[in-house]
N, C-alpha and C. Protein backbone atom coordinates (compact mmCIF):
# COMPACT_ATOMS: atom_id res chain seq x y z
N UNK A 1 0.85 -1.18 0.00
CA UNK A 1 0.00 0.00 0.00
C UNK A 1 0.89 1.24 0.00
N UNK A 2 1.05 2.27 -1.10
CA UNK A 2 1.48 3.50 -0.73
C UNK A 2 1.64 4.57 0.21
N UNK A 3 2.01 4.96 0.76
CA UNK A 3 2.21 6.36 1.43
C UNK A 3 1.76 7.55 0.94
N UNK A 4 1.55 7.54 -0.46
CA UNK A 4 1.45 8.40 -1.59
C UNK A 4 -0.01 8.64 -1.10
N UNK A 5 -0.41 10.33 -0.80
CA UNK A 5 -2.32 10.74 -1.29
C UNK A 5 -2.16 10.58 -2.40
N UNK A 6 -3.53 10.44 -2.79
CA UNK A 6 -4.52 10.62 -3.84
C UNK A 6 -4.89 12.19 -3.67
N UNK A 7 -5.33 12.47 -5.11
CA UNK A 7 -6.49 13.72 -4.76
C UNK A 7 -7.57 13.11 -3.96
N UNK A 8 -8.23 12.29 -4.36
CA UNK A 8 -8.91 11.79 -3.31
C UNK A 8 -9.15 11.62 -2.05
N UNK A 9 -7.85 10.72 -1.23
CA UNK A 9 -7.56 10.94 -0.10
C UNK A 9 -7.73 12.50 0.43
N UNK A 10 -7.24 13.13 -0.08
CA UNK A 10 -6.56 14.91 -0.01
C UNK A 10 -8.31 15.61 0.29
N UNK A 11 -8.87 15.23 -0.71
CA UNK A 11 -10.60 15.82 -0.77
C UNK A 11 -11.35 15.21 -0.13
N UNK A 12 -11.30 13.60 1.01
CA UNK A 12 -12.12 12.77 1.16
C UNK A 12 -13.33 12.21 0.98
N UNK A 13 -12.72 11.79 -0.85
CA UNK A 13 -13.43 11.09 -1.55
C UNK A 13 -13.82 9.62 -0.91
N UNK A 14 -14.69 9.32 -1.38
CA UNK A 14 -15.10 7.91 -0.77
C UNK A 14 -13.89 6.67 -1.12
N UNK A 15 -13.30 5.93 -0.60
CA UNK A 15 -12.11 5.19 -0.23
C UNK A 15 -12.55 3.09 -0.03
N UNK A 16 -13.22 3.63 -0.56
CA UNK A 16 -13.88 1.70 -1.06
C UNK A 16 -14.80 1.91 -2.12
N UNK A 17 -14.74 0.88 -2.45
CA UNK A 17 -16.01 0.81 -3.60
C UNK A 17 -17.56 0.90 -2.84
N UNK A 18 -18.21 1.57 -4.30
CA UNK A 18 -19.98 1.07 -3.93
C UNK A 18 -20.31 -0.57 -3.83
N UNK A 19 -21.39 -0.63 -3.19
CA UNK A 19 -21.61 -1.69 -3.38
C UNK A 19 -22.34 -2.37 -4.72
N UNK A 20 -22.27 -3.27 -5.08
CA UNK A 20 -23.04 -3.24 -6.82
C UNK A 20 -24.51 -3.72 -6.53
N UNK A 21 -25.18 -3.77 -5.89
CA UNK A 21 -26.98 -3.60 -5.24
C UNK A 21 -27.06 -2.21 -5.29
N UNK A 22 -26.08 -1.22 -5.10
CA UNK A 22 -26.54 0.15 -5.19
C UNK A 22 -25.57 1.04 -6.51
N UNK A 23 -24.92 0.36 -7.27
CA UNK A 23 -24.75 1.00 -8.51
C UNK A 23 -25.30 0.56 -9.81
N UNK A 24 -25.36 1.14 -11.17
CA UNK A 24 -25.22 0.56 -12.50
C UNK A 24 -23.87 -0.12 -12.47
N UNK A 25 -24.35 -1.23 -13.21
CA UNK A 25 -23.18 -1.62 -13.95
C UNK A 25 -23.16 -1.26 -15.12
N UNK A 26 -21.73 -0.92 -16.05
CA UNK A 26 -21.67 0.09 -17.43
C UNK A 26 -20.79 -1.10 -17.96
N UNK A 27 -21.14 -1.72 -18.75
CA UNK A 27 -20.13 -2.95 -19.01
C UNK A 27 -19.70 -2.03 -20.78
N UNK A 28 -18.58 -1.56 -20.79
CA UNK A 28 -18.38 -0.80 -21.47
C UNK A 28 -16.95 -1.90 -23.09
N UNK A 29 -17.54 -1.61 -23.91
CA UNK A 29 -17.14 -2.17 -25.31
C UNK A 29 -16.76 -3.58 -24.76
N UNK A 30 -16.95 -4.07 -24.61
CA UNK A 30 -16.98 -5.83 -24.36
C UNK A 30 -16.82 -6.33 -25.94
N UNK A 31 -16.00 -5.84 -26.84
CA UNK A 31 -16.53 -6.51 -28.09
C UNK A 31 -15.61 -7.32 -28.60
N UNK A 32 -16.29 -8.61 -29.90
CA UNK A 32 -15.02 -9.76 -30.49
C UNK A 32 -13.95 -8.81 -30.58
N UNK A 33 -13.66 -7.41 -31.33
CA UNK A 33 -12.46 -7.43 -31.92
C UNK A 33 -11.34 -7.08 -31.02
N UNK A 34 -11.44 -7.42 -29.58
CA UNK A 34 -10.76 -7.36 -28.32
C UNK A 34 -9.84 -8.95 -28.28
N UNK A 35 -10.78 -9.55 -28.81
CA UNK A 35 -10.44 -11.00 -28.27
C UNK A 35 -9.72 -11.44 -29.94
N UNK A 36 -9.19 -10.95 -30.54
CA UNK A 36 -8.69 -11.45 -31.64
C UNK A 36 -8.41 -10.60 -32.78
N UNK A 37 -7.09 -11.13 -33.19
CA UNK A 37 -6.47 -9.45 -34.47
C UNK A 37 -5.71 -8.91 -34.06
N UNK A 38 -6.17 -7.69 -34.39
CA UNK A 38 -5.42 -6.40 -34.66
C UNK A 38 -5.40 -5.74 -32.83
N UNK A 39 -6.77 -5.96 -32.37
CA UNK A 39 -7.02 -5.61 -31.11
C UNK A 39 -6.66 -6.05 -30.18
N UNK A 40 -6.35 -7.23 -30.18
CA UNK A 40 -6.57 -8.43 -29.19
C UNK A 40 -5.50 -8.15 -28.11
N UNK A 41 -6.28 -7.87 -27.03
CA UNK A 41 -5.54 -7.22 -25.61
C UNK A 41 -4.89 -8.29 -24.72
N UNK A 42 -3.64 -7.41 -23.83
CA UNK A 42 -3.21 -8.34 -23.42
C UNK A 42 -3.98 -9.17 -22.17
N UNK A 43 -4.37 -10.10 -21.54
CA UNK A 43 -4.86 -10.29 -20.45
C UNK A 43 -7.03 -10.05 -20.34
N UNK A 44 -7.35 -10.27 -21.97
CA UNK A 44 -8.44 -9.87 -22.41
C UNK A 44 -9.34 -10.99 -21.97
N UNK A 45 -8.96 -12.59 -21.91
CA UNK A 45 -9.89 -13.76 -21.41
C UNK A 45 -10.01 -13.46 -20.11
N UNK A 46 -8.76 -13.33 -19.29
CA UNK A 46 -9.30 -13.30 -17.76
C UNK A 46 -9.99 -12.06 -17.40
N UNK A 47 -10.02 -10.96 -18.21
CA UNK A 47 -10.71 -9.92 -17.48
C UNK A 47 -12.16 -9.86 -18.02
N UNK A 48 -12.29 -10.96 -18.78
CA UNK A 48 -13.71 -11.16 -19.75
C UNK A 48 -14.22 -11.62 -18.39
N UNK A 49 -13.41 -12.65 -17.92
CA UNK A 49 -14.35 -13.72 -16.94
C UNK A 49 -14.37 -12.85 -15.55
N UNK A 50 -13.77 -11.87 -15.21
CA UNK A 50 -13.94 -10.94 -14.30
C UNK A 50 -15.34 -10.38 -14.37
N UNK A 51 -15.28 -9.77 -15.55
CA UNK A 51 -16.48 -8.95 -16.22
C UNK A 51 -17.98 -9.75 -15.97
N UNK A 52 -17.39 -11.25 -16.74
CA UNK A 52 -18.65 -12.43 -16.61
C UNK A 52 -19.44 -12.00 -15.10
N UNK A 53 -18.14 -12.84 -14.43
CA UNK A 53 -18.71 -12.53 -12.66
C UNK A 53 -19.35 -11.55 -12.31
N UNK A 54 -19.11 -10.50 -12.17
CA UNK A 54 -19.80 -8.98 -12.44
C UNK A 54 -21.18 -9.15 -12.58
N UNK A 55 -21.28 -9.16 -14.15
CA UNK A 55 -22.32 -8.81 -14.52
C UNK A 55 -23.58 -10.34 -13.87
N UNK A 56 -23.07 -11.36 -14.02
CA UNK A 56 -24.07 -12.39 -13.04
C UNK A 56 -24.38 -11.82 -11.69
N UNK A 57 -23.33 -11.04 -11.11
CA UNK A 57 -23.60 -10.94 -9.64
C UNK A 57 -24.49 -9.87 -9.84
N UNK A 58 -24.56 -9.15 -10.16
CA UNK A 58 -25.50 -7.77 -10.66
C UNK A 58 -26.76 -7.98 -10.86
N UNK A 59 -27.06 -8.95 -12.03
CA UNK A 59 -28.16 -9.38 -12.65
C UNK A 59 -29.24 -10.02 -11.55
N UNK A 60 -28.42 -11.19 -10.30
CA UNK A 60 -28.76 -12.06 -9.13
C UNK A 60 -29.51 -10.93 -8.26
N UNK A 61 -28.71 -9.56 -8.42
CA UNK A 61 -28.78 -8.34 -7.39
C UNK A 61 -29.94 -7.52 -7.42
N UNK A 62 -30.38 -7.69 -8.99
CA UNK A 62 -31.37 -6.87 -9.41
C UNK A 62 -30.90 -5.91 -10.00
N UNK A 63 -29.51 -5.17 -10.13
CA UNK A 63 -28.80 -3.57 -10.25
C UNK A 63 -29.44 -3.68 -11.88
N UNK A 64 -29.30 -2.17 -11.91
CA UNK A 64 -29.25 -1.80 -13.47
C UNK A 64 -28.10 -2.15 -14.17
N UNK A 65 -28.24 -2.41 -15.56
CA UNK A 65 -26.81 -3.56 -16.31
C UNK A 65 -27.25 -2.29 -17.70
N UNK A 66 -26.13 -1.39 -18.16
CA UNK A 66 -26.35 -0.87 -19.14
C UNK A 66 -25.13 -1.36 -20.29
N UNK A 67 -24.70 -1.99 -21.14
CA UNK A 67 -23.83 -2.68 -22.40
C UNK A 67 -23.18 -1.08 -23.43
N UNK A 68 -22.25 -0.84 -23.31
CA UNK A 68 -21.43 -0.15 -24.54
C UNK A 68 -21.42 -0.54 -25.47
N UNK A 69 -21.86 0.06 -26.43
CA UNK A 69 -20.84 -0.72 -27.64
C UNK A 69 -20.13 0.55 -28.70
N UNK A 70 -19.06 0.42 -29.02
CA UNK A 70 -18.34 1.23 -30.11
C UNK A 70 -18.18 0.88 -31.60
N UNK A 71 -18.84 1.99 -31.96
CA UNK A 71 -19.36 1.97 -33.39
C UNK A 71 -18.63 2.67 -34.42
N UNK A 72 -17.28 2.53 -34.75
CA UNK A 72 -16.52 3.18 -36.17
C UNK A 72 -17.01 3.21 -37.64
N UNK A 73 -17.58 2.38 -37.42
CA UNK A 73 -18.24 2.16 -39.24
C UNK A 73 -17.79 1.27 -39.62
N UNK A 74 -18.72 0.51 -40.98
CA UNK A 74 -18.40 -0.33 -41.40
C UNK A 74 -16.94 -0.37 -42.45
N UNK A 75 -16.63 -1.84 -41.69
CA UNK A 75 -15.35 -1.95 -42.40
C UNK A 75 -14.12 -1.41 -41.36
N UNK A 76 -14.13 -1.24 -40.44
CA UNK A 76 -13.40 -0.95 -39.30
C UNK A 76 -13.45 -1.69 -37.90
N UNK A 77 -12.68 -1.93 -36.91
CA UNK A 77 -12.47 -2.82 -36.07
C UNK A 77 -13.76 -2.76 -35.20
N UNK A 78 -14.84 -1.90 -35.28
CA UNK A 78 -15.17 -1.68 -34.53
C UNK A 78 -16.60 -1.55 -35.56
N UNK A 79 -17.11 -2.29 -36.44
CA UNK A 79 -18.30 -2.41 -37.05
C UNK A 79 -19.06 -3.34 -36.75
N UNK A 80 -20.28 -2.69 -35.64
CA UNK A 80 -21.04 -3.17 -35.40
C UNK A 80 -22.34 -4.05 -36.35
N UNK A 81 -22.07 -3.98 -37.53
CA UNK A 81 -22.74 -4.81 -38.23
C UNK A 81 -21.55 -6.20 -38.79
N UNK A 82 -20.72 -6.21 -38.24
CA UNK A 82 -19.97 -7.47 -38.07
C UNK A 82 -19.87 -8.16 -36.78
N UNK A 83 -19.42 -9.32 -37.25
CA UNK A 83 -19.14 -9.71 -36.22
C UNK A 83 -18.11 -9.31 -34.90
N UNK A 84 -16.95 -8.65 -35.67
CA UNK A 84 -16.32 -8.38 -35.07
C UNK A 84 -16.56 -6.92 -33.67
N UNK A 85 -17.46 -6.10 -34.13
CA UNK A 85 -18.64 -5.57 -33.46
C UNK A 85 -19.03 -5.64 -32.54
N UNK A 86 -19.84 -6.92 -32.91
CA UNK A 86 -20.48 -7.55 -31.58
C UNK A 86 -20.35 -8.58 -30.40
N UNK A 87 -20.80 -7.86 -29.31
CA UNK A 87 -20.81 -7.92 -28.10
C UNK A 87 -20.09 -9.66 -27.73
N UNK A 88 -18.73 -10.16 -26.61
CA UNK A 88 -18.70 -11.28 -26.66
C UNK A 88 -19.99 -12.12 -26.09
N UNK A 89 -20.13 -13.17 -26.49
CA UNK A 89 -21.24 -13.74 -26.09
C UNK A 89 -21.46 -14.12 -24.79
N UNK A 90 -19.88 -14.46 -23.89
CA UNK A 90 -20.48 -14.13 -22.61
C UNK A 90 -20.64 -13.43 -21.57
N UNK A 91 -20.54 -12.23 -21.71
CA UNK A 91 -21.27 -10.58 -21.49
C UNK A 91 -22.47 -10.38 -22.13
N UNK A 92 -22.64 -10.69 -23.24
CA UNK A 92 -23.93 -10.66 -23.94
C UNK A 92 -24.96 -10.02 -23.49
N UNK A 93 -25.86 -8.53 -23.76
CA UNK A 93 -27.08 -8.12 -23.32
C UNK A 93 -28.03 -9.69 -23.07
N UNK A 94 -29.03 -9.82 -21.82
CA UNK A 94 -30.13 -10.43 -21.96
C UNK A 94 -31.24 -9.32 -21.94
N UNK A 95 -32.81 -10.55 -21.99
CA UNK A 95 -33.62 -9.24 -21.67
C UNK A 95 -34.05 -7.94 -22.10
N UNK A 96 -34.47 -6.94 -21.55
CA UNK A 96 -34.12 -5.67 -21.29
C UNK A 96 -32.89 -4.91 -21.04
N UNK A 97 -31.72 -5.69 -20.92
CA UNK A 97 -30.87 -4.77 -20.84
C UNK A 97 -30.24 -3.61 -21.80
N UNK A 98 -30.27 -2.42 -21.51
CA UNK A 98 -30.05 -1.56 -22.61
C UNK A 98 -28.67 -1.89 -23.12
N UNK A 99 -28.33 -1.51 -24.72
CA UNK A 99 -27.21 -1.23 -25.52
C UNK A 99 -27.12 0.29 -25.94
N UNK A 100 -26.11 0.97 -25.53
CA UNK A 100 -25.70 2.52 -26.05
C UNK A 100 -24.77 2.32 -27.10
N UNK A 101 -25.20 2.65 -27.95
CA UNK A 101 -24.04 2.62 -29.30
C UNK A 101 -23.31 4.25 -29.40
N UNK A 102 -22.06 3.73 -29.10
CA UNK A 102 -21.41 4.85 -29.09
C UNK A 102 -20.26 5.29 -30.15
N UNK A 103 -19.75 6.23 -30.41
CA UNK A 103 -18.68 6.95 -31.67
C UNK A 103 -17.47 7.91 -31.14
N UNK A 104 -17.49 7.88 -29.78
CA UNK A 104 -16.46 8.39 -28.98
C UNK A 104 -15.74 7.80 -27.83
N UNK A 105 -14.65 7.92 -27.28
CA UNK A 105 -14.35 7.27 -26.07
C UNK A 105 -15.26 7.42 -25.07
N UNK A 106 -15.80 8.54 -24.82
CA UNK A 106 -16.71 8.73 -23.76
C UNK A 106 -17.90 7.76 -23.84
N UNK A 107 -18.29 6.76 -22.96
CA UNK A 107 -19.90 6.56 -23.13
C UNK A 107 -20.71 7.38 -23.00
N UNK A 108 -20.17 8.63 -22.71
CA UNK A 108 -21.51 9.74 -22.60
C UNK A 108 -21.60 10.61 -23.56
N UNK A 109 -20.28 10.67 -24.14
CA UNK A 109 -20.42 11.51 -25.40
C UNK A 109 -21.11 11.64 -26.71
N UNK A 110 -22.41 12.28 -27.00
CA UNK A 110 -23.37 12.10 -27.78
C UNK A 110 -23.73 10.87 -27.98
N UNK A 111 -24.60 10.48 -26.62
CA UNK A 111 -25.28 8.98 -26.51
C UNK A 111 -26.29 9.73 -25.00
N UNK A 112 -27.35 8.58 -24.83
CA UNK A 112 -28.12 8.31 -23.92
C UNK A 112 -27.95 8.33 -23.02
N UNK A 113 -26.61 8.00 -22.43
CA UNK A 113 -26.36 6.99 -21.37
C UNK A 113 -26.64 8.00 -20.07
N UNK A 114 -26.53 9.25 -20.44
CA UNK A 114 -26.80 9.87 -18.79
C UNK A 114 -28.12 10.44 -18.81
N UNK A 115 -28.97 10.13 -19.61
CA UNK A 115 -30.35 10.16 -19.78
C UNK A 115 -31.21 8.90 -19.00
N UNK A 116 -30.44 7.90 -19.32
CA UNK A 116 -31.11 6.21 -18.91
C UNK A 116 -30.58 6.53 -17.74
N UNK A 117 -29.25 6.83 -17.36
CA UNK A 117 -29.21 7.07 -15.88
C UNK A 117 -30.24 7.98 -14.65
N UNK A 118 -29.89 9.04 -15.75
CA UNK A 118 -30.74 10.27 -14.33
C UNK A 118 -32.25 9.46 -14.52
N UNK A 119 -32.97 8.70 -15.76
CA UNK A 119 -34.34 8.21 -15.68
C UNK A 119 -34.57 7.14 -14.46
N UNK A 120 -33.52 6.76 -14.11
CA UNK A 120 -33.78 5.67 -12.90
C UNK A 120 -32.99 6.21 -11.41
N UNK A 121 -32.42 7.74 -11.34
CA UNK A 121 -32.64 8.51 -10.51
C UNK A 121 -30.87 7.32 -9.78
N UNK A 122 -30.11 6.80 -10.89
CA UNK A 122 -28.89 6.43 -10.58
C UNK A 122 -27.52 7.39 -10.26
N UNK A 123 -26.44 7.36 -9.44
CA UNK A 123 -25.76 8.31 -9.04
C UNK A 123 -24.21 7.94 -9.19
N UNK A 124 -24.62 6.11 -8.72
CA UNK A 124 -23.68 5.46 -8.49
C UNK A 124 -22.81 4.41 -9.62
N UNK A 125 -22.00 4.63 -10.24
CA UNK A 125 -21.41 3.82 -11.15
C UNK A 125 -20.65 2.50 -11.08
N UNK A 126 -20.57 1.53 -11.60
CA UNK A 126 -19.40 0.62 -11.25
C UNK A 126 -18.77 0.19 -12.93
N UNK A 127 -17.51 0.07 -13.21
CA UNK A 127 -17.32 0.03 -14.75
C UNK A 127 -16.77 -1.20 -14.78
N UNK A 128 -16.85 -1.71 -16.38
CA UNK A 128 -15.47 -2.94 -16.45
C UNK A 128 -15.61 -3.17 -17.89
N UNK A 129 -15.00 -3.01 -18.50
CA UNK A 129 -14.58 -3.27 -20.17
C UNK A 129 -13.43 -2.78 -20.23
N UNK A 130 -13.27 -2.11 -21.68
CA UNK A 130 -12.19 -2.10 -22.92
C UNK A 130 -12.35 -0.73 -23.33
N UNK A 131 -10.90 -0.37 -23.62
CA UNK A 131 -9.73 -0.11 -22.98
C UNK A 131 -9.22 0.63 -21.57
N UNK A 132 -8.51 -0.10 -20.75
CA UNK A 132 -8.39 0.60 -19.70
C UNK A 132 -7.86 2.53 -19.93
N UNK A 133 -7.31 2.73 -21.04
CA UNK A 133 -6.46 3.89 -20.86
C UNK A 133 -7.66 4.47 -21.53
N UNK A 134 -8.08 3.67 -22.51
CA UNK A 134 -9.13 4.88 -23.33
C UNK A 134 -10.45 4.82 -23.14
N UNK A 135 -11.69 3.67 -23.35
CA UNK A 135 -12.84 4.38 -23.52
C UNK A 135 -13.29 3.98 -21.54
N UNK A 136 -12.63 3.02 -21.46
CA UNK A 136 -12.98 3.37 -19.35
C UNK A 136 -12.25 4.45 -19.06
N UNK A 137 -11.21 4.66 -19.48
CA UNK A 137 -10.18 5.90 -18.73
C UNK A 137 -11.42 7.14 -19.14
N UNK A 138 -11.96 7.28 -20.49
CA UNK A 138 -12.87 8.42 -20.63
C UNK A 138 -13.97 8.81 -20.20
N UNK A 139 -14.72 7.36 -19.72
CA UNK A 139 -16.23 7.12 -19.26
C UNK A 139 -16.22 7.54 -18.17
N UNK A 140 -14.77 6.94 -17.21
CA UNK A 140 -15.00 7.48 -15.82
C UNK A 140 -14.69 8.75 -15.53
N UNK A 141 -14.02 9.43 -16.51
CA UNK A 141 -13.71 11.24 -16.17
C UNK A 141 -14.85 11.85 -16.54
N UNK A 142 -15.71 11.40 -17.53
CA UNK A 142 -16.97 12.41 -17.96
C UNK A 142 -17.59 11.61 -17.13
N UNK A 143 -17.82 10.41 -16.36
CA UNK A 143 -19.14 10.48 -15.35
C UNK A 143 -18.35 11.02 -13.89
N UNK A 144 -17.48 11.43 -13.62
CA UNK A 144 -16.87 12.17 -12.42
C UNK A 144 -17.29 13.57 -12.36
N UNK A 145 -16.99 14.21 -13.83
CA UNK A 145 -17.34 15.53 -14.25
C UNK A 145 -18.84 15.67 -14.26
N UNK A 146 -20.03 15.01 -14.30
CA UNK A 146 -21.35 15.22 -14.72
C UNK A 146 -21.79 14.97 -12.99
N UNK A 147 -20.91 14.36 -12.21
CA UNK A 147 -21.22 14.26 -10.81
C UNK A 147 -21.72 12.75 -10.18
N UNK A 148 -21.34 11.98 -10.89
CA UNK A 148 -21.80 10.08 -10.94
C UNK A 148 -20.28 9.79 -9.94
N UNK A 149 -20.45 9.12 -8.98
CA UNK A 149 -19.71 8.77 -7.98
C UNK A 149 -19.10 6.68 -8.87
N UNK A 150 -17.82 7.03 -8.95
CA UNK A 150 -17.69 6.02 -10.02
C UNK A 150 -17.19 4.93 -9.57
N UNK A 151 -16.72 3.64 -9.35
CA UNK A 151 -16.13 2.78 -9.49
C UNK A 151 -15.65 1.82 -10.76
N UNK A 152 -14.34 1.27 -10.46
CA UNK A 152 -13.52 0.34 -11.80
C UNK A 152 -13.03 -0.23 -11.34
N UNK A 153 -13.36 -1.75 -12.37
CA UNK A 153 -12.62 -2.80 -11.67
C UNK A 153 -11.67 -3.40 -12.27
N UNK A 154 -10.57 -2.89 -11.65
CA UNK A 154 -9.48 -3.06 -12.45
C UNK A 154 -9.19 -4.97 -13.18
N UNK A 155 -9.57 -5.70 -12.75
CA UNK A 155 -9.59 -7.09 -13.00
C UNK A 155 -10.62 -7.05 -14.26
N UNK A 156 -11.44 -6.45 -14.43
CA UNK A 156 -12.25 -6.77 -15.27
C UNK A 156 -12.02 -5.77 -16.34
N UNK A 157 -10.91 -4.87 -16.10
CA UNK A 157 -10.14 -4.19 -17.70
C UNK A 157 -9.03 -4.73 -17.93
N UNK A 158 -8.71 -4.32 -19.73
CA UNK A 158 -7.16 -5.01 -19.93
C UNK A 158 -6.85 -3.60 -20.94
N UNK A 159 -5.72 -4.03 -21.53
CA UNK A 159 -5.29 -2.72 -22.66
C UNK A 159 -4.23 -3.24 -23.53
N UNK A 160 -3.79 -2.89 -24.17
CA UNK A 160 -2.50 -3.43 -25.34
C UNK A 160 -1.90 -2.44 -24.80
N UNK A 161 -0.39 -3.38 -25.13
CA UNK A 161 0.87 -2.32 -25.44
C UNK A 161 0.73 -0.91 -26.40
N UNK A 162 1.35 -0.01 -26.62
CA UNK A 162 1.40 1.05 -27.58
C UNK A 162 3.00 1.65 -27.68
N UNK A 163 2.92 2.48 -28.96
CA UNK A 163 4.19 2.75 -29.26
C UNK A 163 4.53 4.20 -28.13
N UNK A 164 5.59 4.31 -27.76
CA UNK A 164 6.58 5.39 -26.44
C UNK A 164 6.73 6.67 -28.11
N UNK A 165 6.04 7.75 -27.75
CA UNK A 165 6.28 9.05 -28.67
C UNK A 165 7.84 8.90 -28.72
N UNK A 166 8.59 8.50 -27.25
CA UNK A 166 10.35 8.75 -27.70
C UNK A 166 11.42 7.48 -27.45
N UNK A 167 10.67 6.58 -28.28
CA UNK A 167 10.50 5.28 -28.86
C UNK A 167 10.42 4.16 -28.19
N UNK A 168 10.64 3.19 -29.14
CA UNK A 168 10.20 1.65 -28.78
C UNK A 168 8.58 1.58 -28.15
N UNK A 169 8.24 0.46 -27.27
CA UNK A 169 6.99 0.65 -27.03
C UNK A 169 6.84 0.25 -25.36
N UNK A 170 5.46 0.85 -25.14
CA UNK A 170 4.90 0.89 -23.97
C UNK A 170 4.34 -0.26 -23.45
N UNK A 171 4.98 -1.41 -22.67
CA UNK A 171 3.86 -2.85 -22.54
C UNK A 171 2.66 -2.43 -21.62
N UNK A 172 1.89 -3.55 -22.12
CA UNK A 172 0.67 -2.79 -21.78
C UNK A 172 0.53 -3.13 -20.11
N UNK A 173 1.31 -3.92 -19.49
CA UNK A 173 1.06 -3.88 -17.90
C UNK A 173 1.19 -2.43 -17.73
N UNK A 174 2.54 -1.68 -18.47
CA UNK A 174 2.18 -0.09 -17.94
C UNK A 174 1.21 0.52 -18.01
N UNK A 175 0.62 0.67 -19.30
CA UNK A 175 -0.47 1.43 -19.99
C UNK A 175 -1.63 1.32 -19.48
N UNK A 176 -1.80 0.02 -18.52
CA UNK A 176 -2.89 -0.83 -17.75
C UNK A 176 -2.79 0.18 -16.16
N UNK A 177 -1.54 0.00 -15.90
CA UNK A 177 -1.36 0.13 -14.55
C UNK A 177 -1.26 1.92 -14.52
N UNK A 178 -0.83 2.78 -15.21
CA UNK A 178 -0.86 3.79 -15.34
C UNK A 178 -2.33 4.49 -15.99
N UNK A 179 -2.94 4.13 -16.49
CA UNK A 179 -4.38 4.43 -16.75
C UNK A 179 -5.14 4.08 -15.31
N UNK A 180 -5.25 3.36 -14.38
CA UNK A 180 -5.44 2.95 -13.53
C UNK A 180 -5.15 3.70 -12.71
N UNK A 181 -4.02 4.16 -12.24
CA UNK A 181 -3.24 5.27 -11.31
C UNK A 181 -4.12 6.86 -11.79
N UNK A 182 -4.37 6.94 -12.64
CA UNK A 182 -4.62 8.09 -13.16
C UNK A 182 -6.00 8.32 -12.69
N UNK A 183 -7.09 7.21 -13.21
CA UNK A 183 -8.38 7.56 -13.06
C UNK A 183 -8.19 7.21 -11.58
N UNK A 184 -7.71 6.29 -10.60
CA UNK A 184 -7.47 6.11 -9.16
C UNK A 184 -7.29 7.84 -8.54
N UNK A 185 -6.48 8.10 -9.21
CA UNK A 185 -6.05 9.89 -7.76
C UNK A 185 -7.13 10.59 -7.79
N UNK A 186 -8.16 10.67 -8.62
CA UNK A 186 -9.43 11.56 -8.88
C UNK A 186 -10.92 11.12 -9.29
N UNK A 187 -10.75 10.54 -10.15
CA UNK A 187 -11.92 10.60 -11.08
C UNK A 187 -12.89 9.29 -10.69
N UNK A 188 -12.30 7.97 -10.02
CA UNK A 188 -13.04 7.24 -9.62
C UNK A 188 -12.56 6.26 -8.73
N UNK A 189 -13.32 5.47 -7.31
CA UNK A 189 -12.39 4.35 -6.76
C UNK A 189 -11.88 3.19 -7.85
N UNK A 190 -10.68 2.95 -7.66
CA UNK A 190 -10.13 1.40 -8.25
C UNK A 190 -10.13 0.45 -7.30
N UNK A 191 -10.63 -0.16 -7.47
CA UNK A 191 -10.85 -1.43 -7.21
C UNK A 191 -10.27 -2.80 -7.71
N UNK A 192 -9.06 -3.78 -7.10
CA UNK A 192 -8.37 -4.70 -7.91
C UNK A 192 -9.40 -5.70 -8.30
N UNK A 193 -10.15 -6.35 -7.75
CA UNK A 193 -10.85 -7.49 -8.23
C UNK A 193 -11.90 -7.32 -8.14
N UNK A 194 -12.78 -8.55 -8.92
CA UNK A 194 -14.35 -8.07 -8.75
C UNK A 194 -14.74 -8.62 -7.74
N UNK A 195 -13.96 -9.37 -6.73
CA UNK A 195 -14.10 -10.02 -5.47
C UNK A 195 -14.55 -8.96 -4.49
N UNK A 196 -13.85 -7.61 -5.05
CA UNK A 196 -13.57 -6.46 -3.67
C UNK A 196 -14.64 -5.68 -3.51
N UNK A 197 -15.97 -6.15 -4.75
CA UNK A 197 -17.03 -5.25 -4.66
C UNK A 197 -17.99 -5.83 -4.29
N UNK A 198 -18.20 -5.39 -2.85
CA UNK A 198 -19.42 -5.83 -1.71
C UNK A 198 -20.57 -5.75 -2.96
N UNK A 199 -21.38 -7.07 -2.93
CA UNK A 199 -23.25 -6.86 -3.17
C UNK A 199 -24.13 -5.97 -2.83
């Protein structure tokens, strides 16, 4: 455990997670082209089955379950009229559960999603998808900024390596663990496992 504050600590932000009986779950881009290709993240099966757990324990709970999905257009990694698109099958919307099709890192960015929220009078967030640095790193700063009290579970995100602007490349345990650190000092609790989030 660090010595190091947080902004958090510093502001006394809340210092555990919500419990997931009293948040949404935002299961954010869960999609094939994660799990294979061009995309395919490091540490992407076990944080699927993180995610799995999650979203069963949620569903058992009653919580609200809202699904991301990222929409580039067709013919791009991220075309939702492919397969590659769509949602893995075991995250899979059931039911009623809503899908936000989104075109930005933000899930909130010109989409629904804080519409379906404030309609069920929700405050409390809990996240887990793809990519830790980018569209969770974005979801949880614009729902920090709009005033949604957030949680992420870090077990149930992963990220790829990327190239260092002053060279060679970045493995993605950094890019993982430093996206993590980042949205951790401010913007939302981290949380290591999905074990650590009380019902």
């Amino acid at each position: 455990m660090s010595a190091r504050p947080t902004l958090r600590n510093l502001t006394g932000a809340r210092a555990a997670p919500n419990a997931l009986s009293e948040t949404a779950l935002i299961m954010i881009d869960c999609q094939n082209t994660y799990t294979d290709g061009v995309m395919a993240l490091d540490g992407v099966e076990d944080a699927l089955k993180e995610a799995e757990a999650l979203l069963a324990r949620a569903r058992a709970l009653g919580s609200p379950i809202i699904h991301i999905r990222h929409d580039a257009g067709v013919g791009s990694p991220y075309d939702i009229t492919a397969e590659n698109g769509q949602i893995v099958t075991a995250v899979a919307p059931v039911g009623d559960e809503p899908v936000v099709d989104k075109n930005f890192p933000s899930s909130f960015e010109q989409t629904e999603l804080d519409e379906l929220l404030k309609a069920r009078d929700i405050t409390k967030l809990t996240l887990a998808g793809f990519m830790t640095h980018m569209c969770v790193n974005s979801t949880a700063r614009a729902g920090f900024n709009k005033g949604y009290d957030v949680t992420v579970v870090a077990s149930a995100t992963a990220t790829r390596s990327l190239p260092d602007p002053r060279g060679g490349d970045i493995p993605s345990s950094a890019v993982h663990a430093n996206a993590l650190a980042a949205m951790g000092d401010l913007f939302a609790h981290v949380s290591a496992s999905a074990s650590d989030i009380p019902d």
